[in-house]
PDB file of N, CA and C in Angstrom:
ATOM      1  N   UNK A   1     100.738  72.062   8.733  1.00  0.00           N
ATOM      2  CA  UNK A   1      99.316  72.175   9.011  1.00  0.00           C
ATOM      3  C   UNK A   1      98.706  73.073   7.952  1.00  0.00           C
ATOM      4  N   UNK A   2      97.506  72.666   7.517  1.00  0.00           N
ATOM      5  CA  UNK A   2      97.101  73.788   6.208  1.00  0.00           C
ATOM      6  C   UNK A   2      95.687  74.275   6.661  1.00  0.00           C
ATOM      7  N   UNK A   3      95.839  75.262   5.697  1.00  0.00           N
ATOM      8  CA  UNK A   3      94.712  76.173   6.208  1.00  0.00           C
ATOM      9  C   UNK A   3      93.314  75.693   5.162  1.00  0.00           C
ATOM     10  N   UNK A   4      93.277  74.528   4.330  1.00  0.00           N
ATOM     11  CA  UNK A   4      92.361  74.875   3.739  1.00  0.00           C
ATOM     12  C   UNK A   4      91.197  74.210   3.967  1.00  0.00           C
ATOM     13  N   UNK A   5      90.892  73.788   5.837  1.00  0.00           N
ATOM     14  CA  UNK A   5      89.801  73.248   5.750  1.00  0.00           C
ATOM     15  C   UNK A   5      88.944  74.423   6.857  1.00  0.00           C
ATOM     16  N   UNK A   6      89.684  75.654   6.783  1.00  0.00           N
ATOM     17  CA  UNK A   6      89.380  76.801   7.336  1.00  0.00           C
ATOM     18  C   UNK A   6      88.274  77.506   6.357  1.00  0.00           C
ATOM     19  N   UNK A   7      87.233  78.590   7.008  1.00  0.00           N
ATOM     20  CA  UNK A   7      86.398  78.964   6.223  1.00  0.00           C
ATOM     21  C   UNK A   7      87.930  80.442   5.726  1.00  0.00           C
ATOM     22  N   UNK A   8      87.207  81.202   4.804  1.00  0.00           N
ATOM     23  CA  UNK A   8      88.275  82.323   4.238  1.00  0.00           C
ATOM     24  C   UNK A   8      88.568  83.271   5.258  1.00  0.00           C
ATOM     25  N   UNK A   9      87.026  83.582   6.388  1.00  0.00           N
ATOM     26  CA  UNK A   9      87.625  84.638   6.923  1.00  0.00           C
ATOM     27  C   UNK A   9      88.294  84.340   8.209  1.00  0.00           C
ATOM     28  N   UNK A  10      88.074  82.808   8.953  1.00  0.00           N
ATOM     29  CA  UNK A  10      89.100  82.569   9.277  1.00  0.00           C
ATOM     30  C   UNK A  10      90.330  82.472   9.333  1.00  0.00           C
ATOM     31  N   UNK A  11      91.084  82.016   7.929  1.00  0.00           N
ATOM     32  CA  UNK A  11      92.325  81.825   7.478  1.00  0.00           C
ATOM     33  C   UNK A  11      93.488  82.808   8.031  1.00  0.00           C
ATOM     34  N   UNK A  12      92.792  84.071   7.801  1.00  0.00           N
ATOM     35  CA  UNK A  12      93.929  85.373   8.093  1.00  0.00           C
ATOM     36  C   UNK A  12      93.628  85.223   9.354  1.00  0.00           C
ATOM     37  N   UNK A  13      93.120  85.301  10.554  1.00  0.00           N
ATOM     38  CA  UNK A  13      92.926  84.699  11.963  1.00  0.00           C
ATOM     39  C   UNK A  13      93.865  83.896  12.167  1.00  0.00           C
ATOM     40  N   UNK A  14      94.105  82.485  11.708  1.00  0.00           N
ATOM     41  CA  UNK A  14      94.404  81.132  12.316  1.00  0.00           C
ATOM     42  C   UNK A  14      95.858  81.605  11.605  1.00  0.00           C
ATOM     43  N   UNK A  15      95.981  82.290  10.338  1.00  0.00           N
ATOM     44  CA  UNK A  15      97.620  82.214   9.852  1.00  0.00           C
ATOM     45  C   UNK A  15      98.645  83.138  10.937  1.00  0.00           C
ATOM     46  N   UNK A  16      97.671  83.936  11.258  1.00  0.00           N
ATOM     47  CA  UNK A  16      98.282  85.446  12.216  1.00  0.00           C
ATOM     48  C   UNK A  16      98.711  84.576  13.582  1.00  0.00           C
ATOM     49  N   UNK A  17      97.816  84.189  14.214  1.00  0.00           N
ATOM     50  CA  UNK A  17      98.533  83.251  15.394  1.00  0.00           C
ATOM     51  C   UNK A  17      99.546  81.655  15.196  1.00  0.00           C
ATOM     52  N   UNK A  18      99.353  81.076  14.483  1.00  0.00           N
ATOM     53  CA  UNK A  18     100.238  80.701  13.626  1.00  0.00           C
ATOM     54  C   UNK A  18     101.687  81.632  13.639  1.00  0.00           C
ATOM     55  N   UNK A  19     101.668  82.362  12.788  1.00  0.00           N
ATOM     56  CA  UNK A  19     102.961  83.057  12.852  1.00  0.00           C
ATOM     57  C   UNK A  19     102.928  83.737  14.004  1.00  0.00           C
ATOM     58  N   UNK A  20     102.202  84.297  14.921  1.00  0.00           N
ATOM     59  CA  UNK A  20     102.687  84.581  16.193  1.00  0.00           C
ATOM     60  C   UNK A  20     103.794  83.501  17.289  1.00  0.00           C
ATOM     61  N   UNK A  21     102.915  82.444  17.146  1.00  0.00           N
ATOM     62  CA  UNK A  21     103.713  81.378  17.825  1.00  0.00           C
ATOM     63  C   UNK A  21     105.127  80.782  17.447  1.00  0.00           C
ATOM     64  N   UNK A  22     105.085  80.601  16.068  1.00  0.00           N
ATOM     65  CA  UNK A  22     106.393  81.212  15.658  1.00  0.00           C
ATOM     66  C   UNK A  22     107.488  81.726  15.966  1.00  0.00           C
ATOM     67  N   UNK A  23     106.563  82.967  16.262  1.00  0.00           N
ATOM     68  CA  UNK A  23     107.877  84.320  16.402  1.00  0.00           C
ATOM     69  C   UNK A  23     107.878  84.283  17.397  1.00  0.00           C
ATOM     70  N   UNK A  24     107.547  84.024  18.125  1.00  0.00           N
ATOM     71  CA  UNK A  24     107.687  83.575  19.758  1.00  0.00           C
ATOM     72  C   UNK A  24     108.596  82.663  20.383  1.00  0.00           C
ATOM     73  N   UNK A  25     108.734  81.172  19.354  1.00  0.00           N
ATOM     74  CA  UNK A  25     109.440  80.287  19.555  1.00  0.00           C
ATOM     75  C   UNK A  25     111.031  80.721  20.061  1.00  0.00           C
ATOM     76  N   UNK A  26     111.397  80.175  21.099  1.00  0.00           N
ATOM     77  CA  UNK A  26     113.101  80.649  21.996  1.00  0.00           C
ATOM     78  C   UNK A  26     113.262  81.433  22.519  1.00  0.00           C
ATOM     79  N   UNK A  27     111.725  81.911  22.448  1.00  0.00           N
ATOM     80  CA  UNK A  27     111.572  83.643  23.569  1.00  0.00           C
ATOM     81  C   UNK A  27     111.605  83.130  24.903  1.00  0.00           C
ATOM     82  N   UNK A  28     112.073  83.715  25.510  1.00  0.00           N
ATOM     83  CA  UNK A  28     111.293  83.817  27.421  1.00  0.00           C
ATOM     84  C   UNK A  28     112.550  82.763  27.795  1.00  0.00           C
ATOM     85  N   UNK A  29     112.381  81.073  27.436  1.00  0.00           N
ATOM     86  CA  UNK A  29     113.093  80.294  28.191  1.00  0.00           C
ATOM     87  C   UNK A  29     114.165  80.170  27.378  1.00  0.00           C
ATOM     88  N   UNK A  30     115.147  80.499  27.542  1.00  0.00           N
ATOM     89  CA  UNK A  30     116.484  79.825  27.394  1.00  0.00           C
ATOM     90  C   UNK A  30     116.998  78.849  27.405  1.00  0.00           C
ATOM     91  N   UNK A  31     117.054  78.528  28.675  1.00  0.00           N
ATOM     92  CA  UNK A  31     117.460  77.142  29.537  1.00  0.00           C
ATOM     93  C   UNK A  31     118.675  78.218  30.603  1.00  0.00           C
ATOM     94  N   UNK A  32     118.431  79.605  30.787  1.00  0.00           N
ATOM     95  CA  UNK A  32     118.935  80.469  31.863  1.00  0.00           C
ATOM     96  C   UNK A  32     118.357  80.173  32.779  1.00  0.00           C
ATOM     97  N   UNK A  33     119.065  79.616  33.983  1.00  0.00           N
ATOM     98  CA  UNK A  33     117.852  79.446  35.831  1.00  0.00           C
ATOM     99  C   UNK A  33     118.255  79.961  36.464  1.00  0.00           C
ATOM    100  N   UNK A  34     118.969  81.052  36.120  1.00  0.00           N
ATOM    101  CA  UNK A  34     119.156  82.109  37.183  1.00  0.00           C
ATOM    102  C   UNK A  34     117.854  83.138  37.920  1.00  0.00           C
ATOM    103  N   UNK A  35     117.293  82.949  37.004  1.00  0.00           N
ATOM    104  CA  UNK A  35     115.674  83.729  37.536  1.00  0.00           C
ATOM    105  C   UNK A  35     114.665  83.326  38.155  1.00  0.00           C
ATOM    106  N   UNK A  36     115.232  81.649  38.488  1.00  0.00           N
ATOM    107  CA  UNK A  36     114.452  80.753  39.146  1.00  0.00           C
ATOM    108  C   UNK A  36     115.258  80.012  40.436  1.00  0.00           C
ATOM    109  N   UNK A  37     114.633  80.229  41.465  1.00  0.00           N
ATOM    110  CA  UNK A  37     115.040  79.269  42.945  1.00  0.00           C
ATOM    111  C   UNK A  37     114.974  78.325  42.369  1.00  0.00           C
ATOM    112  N   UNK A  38     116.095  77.623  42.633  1.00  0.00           N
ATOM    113  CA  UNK A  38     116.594  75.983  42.721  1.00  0.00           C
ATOM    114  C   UNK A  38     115.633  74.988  43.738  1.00  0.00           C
ATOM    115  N   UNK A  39     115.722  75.971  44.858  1.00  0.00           N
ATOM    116  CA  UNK A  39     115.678  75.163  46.107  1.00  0.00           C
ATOM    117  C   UNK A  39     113.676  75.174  46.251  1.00  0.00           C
ATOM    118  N   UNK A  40     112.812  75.784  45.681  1.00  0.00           N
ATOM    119  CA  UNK A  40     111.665  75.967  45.705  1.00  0.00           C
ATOM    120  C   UNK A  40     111.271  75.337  45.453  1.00  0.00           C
ATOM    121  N   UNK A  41     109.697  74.854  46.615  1.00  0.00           N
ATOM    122  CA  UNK A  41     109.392  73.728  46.299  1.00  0.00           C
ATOM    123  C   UNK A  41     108.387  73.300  45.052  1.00  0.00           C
ATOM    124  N   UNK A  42     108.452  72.051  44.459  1.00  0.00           N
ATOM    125  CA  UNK A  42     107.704  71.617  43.031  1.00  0.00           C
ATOM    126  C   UNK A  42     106.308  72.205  43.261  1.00  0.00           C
ATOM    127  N   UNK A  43     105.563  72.548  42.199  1.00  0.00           N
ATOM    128  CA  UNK A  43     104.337  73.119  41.943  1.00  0.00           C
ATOM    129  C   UNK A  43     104.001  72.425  40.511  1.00  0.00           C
ATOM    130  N   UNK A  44     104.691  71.755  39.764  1.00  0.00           N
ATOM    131  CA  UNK A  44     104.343  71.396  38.578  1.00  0.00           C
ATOM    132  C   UNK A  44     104.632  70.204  38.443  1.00  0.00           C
ATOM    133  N   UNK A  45     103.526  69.616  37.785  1.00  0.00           N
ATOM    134  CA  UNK A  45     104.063  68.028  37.397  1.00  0.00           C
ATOM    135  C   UNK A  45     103.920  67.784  35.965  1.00  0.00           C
ATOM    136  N   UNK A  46     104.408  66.593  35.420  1.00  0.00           N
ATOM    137  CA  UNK A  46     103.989  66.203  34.434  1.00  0.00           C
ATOM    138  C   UNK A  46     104.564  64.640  34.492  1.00  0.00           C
ATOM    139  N   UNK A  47     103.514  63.688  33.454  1.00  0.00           N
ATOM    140  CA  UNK A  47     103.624  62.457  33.578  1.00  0.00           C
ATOM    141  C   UNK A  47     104.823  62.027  32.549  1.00  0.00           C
ATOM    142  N   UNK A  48     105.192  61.025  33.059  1.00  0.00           N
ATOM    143  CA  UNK A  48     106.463  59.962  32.432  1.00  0.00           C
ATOM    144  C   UNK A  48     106.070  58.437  32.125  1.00  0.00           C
ATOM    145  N   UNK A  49     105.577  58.009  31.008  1.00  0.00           N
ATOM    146  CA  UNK A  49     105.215  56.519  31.003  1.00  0.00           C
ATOM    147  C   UNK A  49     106.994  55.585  31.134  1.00  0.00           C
ATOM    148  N   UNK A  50     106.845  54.743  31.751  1.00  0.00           N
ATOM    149  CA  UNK A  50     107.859  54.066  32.211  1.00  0.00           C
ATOM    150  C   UNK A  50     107.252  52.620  32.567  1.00  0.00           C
ATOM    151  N   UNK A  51     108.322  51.709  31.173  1.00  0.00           N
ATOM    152  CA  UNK A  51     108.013  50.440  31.652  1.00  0.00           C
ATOM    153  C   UNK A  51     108.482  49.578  32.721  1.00  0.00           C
ATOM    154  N   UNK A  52     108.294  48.430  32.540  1.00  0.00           N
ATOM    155  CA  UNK A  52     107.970  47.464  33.614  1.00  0.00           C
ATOM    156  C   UNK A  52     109.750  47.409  34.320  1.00  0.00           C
ATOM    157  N   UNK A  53     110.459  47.599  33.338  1.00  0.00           N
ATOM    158  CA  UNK A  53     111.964  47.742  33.654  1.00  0.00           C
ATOM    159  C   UNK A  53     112.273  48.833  34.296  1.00  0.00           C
ATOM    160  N   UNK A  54     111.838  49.964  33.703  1.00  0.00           N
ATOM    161  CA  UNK A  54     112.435  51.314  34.069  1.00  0.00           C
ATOM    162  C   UNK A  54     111.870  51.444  35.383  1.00  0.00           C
ATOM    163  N   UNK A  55     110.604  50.534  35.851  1.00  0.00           N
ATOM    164  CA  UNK A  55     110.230  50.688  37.260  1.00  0.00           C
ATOM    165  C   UNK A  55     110.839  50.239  38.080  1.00  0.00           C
ATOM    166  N   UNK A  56     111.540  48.972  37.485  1.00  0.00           N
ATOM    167  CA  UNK A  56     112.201  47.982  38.452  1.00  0.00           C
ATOM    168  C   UNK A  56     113.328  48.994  39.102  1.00  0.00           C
ATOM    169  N   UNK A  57     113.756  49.325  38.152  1.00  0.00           N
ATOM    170  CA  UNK A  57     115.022  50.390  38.214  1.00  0.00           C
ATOM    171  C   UNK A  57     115.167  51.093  39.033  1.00  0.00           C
ATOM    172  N   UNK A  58     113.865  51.958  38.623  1.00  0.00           N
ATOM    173  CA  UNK A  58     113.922  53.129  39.783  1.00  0.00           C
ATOM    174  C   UNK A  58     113.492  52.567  41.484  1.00  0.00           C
ATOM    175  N   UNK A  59     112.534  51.711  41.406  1.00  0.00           N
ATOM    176  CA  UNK A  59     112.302  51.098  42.738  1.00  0.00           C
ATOM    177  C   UNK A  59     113.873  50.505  43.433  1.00  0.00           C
ATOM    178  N   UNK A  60     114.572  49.893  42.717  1.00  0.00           N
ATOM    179  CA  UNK A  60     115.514  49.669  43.470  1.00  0.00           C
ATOM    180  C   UNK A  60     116.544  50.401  43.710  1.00  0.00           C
ATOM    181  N   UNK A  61     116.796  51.275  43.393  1.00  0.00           N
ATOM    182  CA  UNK A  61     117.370  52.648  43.464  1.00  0.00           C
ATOM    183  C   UNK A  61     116.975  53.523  44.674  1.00  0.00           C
ATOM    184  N   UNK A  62     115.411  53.690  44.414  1.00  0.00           N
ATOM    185  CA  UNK A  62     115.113  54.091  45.622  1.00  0.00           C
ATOM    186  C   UNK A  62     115.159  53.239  46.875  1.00  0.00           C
ATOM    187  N   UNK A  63     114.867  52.088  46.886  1.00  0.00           N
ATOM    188  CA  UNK A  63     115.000  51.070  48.167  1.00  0.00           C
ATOM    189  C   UNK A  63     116.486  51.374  48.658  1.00  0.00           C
ATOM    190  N   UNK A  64     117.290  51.348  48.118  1.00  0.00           N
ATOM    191  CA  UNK A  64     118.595  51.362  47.981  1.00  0.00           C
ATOM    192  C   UNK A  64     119.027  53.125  48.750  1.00  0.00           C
ATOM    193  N   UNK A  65     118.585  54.113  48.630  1.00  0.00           N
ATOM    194  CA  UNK A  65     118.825  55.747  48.480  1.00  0.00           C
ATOM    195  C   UNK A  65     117.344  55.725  50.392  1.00  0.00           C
ATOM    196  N   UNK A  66     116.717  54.678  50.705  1.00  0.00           N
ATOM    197  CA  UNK A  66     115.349  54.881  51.182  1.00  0.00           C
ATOM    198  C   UNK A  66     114.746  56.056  50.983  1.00  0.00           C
ATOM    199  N   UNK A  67     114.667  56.295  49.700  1.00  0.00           N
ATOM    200  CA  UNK A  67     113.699  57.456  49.423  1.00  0.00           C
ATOM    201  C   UNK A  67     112.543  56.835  48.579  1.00  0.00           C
ATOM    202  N   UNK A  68     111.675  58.268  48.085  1.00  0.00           N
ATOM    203  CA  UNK A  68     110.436  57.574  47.329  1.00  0.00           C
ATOM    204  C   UNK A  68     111.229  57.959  46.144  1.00  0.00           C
ATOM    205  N   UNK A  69     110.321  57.054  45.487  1.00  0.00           N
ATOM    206  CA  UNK A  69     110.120  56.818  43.823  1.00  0.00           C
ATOM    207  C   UNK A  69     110.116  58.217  43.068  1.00  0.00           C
ATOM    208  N   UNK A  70     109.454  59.107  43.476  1.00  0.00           N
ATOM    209  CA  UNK A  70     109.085  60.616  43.094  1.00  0.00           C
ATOM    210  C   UNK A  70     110.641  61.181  43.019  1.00  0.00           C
ATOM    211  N   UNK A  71     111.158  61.290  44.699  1.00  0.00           N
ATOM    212  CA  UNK A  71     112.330  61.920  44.655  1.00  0.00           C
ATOM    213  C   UNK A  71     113.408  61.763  43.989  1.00  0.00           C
ATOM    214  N   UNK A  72     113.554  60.143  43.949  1.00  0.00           N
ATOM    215  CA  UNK A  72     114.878  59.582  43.317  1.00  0.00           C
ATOM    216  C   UNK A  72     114.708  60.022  41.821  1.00  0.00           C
ATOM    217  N   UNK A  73     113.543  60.094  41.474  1.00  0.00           N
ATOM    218  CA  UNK A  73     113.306  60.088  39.922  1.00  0.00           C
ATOM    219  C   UNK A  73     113.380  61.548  39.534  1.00  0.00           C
ATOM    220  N   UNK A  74     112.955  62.576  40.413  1.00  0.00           N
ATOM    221  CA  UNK A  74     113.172  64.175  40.162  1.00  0.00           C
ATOM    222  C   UNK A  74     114.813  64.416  40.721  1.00  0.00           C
ATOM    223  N   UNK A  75     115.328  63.723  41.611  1.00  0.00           N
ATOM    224  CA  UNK A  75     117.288  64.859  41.699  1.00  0.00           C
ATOM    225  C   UNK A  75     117.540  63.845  40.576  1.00  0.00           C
ATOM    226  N   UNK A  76     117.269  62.556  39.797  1.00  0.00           N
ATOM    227  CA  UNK A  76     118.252  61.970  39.055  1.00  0.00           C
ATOM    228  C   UNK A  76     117.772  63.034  36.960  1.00  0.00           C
ATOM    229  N   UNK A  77     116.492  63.396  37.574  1.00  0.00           N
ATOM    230  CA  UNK A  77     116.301  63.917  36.276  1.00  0.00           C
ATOM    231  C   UNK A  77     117.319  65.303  36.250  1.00  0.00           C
ATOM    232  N   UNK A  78     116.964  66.437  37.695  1.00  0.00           N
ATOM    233  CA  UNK A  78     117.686  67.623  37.732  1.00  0.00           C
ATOM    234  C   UNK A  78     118.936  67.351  37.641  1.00  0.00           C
ATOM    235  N   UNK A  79     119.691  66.432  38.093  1.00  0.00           N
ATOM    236  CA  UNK A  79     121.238  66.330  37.497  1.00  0.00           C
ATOM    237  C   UNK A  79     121.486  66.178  36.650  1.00  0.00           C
ATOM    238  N   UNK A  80     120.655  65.204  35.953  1.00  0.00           N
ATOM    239  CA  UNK A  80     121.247  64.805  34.638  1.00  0.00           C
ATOM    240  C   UNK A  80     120.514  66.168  33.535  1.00  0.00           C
ATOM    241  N   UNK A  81     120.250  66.975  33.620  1.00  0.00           N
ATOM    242  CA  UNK A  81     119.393  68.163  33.143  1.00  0.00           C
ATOM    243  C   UNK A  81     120.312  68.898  33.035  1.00  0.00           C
ATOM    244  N   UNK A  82     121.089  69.295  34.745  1.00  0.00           N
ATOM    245  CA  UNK A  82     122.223  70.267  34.755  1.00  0.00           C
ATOM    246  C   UNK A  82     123.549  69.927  34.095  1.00  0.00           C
ATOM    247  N   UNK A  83     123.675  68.413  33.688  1.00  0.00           N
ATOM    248  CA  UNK A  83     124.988  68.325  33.241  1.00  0.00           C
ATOM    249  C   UNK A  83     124.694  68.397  31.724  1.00  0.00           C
ATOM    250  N   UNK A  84     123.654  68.054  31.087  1.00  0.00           N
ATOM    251  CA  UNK A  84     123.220  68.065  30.036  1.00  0.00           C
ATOM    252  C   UNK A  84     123.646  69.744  29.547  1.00  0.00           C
ATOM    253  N   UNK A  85     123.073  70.885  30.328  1.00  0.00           N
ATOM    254  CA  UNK A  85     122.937  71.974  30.135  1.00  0.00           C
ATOM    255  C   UNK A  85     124.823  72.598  30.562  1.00  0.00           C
ATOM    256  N   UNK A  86     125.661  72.229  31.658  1.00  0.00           N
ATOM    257  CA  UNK A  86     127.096  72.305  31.842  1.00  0.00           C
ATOM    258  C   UNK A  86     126.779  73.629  32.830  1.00  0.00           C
ATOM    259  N   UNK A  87     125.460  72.776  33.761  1.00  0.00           N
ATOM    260  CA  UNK A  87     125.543  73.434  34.938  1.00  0.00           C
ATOM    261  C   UNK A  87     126.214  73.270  36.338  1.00  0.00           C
ATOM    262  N   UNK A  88     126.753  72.109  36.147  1.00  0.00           N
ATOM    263  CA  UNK A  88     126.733  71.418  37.408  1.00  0.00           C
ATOM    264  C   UNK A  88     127.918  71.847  37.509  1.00  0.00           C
TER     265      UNK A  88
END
């Protein structure tokens, strides 16, 4: 990203947070969840585009589990998260 469609006295502004974020980067999260309940309930979402297959998928999975679509799709992400990470 360049700075030169910044006015000048911006530049030292936008470079300083810039390198803040930076130096920030691998701070805080780890991928340690010890500081976090497992069992607490979701407060955060975020979207997943998923095609016409990957729906089929999960719908029959869930038909199959009689759960919803939501659930089957959040314990199959957290497992596969924890084994990814060599939590499980």
């Amino acid at each position: 990203m360049g700075l030169e469609g910044l006015k000048k006295k911006d530049r030292g502004n936008k470079a300083s947070n810039v390198n803040d974020f930076i130096d920030g980067a691998g701070k805080g999260r780890t991928g340690d969840t010890t500081e976090h309940d497992p069992n607490a309930p979701a407060k955060r979402t975020f979207t997943v585009p998923l095609n016409d297959y990957e729906i089929e998928l999960l719908q029959k999975v869930s038909e199959q589990q009689d759960r919803s679509m939501r659930k089957v799709s959040r314990r199959l992400l957290v497992d596969k998260l924890k084994s990814e990470l060599g939590l499980d």
